[in-house]
C-alpha atoms as a PDB file:
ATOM      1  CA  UNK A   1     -38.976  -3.161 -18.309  1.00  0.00           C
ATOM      2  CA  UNK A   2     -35.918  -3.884 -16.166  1.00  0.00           C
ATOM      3  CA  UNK A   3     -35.586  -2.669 -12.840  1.00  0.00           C
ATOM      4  CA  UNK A   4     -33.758   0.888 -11.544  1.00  0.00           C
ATOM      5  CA  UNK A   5     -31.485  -2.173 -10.153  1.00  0.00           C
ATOM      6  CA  UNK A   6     -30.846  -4.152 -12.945  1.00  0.00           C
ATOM      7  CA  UNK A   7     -29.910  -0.666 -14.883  1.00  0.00           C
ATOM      8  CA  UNK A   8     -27.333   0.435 -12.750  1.00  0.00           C
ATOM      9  CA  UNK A   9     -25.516  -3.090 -12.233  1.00  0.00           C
ATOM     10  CA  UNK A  10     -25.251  -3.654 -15.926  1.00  0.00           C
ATOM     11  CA  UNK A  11     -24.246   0.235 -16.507  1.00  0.00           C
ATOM     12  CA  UNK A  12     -21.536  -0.679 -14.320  1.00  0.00           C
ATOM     13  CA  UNK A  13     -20.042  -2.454 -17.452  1.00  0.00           C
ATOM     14  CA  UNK A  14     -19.382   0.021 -20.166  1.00  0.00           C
ATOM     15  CA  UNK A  15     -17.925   2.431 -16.909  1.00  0.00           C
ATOM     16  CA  UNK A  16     -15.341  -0.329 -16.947  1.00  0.00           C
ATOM     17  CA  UNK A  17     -14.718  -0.137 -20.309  1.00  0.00           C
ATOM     18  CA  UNK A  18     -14.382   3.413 -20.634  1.00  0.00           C
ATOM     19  CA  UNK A  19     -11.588   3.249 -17.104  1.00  0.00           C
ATOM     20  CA  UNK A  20      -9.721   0.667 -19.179  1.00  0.00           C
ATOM     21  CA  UNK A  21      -9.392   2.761 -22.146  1.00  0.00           C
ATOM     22  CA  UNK A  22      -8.887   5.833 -20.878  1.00  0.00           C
ATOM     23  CA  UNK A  23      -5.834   4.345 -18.472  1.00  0.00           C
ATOM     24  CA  UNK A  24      -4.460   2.390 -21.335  1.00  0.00           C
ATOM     25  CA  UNK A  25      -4.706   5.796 -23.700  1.00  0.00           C
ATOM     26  CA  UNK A  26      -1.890   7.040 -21.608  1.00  0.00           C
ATOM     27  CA  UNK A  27      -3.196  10.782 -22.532  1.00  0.00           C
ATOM     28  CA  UNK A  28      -6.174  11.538 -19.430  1.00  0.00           C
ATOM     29  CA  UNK A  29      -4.362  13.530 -16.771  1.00  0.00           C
ATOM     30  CA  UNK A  30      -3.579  11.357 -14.146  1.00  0.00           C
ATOM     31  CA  UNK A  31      -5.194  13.136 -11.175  1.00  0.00           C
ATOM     32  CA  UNK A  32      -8.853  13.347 -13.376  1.00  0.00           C
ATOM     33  CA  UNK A  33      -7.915   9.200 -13.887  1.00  0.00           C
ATOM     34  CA  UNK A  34      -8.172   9.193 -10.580  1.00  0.00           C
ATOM     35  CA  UNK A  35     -11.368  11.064 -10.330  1.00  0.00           C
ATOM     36  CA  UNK A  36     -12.845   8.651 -13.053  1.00  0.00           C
ATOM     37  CA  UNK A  37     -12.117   5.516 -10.647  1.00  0.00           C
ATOM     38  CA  UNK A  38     -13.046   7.123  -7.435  1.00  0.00           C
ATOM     39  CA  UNK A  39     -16.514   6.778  -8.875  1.00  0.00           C
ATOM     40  CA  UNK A  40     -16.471   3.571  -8.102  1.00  0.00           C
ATOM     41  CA  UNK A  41     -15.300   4.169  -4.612  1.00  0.00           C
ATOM     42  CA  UNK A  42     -18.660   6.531  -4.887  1.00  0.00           C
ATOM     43  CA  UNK A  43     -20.538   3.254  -5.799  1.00  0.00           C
ATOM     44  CA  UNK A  44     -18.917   0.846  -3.096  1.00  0.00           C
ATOM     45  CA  UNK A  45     -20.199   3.255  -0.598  1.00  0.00           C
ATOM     46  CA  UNK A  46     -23.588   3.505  -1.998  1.00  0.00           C
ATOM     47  CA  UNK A  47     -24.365   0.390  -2.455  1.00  0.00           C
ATOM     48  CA  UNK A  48     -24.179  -0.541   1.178  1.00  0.00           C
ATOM     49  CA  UNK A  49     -25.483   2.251   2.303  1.00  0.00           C
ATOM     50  CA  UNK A  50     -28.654   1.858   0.290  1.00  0.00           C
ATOM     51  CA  UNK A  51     -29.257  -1.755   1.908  1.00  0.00           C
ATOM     52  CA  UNK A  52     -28.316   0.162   5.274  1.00  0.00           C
ATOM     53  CA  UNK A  53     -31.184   2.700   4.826  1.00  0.00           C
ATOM     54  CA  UNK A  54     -33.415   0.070   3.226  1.00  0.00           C
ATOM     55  CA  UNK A  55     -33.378  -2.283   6.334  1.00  0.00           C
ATOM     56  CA  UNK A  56     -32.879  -0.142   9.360  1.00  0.00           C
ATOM     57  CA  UNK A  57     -34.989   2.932   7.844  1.00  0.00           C
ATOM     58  CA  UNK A  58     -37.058   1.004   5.657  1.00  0.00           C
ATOM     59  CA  UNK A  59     -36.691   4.216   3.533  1.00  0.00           C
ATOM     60  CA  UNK A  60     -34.717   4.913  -0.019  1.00  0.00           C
ATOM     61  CA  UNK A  61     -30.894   5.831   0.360  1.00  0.00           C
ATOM     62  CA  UNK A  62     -32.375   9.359  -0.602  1.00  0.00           C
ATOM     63  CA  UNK A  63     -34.546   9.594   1.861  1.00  0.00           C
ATOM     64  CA  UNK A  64     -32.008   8.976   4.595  1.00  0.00           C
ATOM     65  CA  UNK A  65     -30.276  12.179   4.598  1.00  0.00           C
ATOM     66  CA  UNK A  66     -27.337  11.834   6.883  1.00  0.00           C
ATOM     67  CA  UNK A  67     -26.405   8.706   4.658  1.00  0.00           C
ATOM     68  CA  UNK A  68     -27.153   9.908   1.475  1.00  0.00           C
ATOM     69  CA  UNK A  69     -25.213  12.931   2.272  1.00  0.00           C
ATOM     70  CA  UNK A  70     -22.209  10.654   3.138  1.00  0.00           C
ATOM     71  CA  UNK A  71     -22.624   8.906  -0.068  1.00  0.00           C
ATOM     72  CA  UNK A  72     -22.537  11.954  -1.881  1.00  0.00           C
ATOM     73  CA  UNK A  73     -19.296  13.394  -0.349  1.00  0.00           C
ATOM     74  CA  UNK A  74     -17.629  10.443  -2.886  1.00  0.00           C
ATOM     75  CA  UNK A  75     -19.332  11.814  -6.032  1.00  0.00           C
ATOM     76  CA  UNK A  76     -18.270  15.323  -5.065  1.00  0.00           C
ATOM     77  CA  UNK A  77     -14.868  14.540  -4.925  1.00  0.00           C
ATOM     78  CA  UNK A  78     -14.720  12.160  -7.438  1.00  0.00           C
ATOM     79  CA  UNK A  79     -16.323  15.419  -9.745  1.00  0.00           C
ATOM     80  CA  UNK A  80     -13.366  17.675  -8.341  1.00  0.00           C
ATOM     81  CA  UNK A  81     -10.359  15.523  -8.965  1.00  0.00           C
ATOM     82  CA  UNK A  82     -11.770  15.223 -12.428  1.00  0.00           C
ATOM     83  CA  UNK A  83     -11.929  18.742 -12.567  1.00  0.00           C
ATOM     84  CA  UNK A  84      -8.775  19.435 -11.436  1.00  0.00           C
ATOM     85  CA  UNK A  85      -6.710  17.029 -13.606  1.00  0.00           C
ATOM     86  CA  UNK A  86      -8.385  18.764 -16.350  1.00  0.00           C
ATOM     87  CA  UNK A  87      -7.385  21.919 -15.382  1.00  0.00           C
ATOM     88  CA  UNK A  88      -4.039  21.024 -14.675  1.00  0.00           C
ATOM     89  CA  UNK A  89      -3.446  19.782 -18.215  1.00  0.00           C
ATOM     90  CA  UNK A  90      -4.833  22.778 -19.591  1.00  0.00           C
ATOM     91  CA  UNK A  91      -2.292  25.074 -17.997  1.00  0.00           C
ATOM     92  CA  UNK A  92       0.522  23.310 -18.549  1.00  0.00           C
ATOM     93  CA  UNK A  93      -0.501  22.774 -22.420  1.00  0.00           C
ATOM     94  CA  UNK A  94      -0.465  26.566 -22.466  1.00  0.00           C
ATOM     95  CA  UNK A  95       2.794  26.890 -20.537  1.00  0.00           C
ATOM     96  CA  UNK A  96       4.523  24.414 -23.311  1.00  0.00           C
ATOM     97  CA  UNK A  97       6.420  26.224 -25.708  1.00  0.00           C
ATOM     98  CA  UNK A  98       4.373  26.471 -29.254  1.00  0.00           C
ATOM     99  CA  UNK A  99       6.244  24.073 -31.800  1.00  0.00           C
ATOM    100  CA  UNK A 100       6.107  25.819 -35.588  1.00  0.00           C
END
Protein backbone atom coordinates (compact mmCIF):
# COMPACT_ATOMS: atom_id res chain seq x y z
CA UNK A 1 0.00 0.00 0.00
CA UNK A 2 1.51 3.39 -0.82
CA UNK A 3 2.45 5.72 1.70
CA UNK A 4 0.16 8.84 3.34
CA UNK A 5 3.19 10.58 1.27
CA UNK A 6 3.07 9.10 -1.88
CA UNK A 7 -0.97 9.80 -1.77
CA UNK A 8 -0.88 13.30 -1.35
CA UNK A 9 2.06 14.08 -3.95
CA UNK A 10 0.32 12.22 -6.69
CA UNK A 11 -3.25 13.79 -5.57
CA UNK A 12 -1.53 16.88 -6.26
CA UNK A 13 -2.10 15.98 -10.00
CA UNK A 14 -5.75 15.77 -10.76
CA UNK A 15 -5.93 19.30 -8.29
CA UNK A 16 -4.01 20.62 -11.27
CA UNK A 17 -6.21 19.43 -13.62
CA UNK A 18 -9.28 20.50 -12.13
CA UNK A 19 -7.38 24.55 -11.63
CA UNK A 20 -6.73 24.29 -15.37
CA UNK A 21 -10.18 23.58 -16.29
CA UNK A 22 -11.96 25.48 -14.16
CA UNK A 23 -9.68 28.80 -15.22
CA UNK A 24 -9.94 27.90 -18.82
CA UNK A 25 -14.04 27.39 -18.34
CA UNK A 26 -14.11 31.10 -18.00
CA UNK A 27 -17.51 30.58 -15.84
CA UNK A 28 -15.98 29.98 -11.79
CA UNK A 29 -16.21 33.37 -10.13
CA UNK A 30 -13.01 34.78 -10.10
CA UNK A 31 -12.52 35.50 -6.38
CA UNK A 32 -13.59 31.45 -5.53
CA UNK A 33 -10.67 30.81 -8.59
CA UNK A 34 -8.69 32.32 -6.39
CA UNK A 35 -9.70 30.37 -3.40
CA UNK A 36 -9.21 27.11 -5.52
CA UNK A 37 -5.36 28.10 -6.11
CA UNK A 38 -4.66 29.45 -2.73
CA UNK A 39 -4.86 25.80 -1.81
CA UNK A 40 -1.83 25.36 -3.06
CA UNK A 41 -0.39 28.29 -1.25
CA UNK A 42 -2.09 26.06 1.77
CA UNK A 43 0.21 23.18 0.55
CA UNK A 44 3.55 25.24 0.01
CA UNK A 45 3.22 26.16 3.58
CA UNK A 46 2.57 22.75 4.80
CA UNK A 47 4.88 21.04 3.31
CA UNK A 48 7.74 22.83 4.97
CA UNK A 49 6.30 23.11 7.90
CA UNK A 50 5.77 19.39 8.27
CA UNK A 51 9.69 18.76 7.70
CA UNK A 52 10.02 21.79 10.27
CA UNK A 53 8.03 19.93 12.99
CA UNK A 54 9.44 16.57 11.88
CA UNK A 55 13.15 17.58 12.54
CA UNK A 56 13.16 20.14 15.27
CA UNK A 57 10.03 18.47 17.18
CA UNK A 58 10.51 15.14 15.99
CA UNK A 59 6.65 15.20 16.17
CA UNK A 60 3.79 15.15 13.19
CA UNK A 61 2.87 18.69 11.71
CA UNK A 62 -0.37 17.95 13.84
CA UNK A 63 1.12 17.53 16.75
CA UNK A 64 2.95 20.84 16.66
CA UNK A 65 0.19 23.12 17.36
CA UNK A 66 1.50 26.59 16.90
CA UNK A 67 2.60 25.34 13.32
CA UNK A 68 -0.15 23.41 12.41
CA UNK A 69 -2.32 26.21 13.40
CA UNK A 70 -0.31 28.48 10.99
CA UNK A 71 -0.74 26.00 8.31
CA UNK A 72 -4.26 25.96 8.76
CA UNK A 73 -4.86 29.77 8.60
CA UNK A 74 -4.16 29.00 4.50
CA UNK A 75 -6.93 26.36 4.26
CA UNK A 76 -9.29 28.67 6.11
CA UNK A 77 -8.95 31.29 3.82
CA UNK A 78 -8.53 29.46 0.91
CA UNK A 79 -12.32 27.84 2.13
CA UNK A 80 -13.63 31.58 2.50
CA UNK A 81 -12.59 33.11 -0.77
CA UNK A 82 -14.23 30.09 -2.26
CA UNK A 83 -17.12 30.84 -0.39
CA UNK A 84 -17.35 34.17 -1.14
CA UNK A 85 -16.91 34.06 -4.95
CA UNK A 86 -19.74 31.75 -4.77
CA UNK A 87 -21.81 33.92 -3.07
CA UNK A 88 -21.03 36.76 -5.03
CA UNK A 89 -22.18 35.06 -8.23
CA UNK A 90 -25.24 34.03 -6.70
CA UNK A 91 -26.42 37.54 -5.95
CA UNK A 92 -25.63 39.06 -8.85
CA UNK A 93 -27.36 36.07 -10.95
CA UNK A 94 -30.44 37.11 -8.99
CA UNK A 95 -29.92 40.84 -9.49
CA UNK A 96 -29.74 40.12 -13.53
CA UNK A 97 -32.81 40.91 -15.15
CA UNK A 98 -34.86 37.47 -16.04
CA UNK A 99 -34.63 37.01 -19.97
CA UNK A 100 -38.24 35.41 -21.32
Amino acid sequence: MPSKETLFAVSLFPYLGFLWFMTRSGQVPRLALIGFYMTLVFVAVTIPAGIYAKVVYSQDLANVDWLHGGAEVFLTLSNILVVLGFRQAVLEKRQAPRSQ
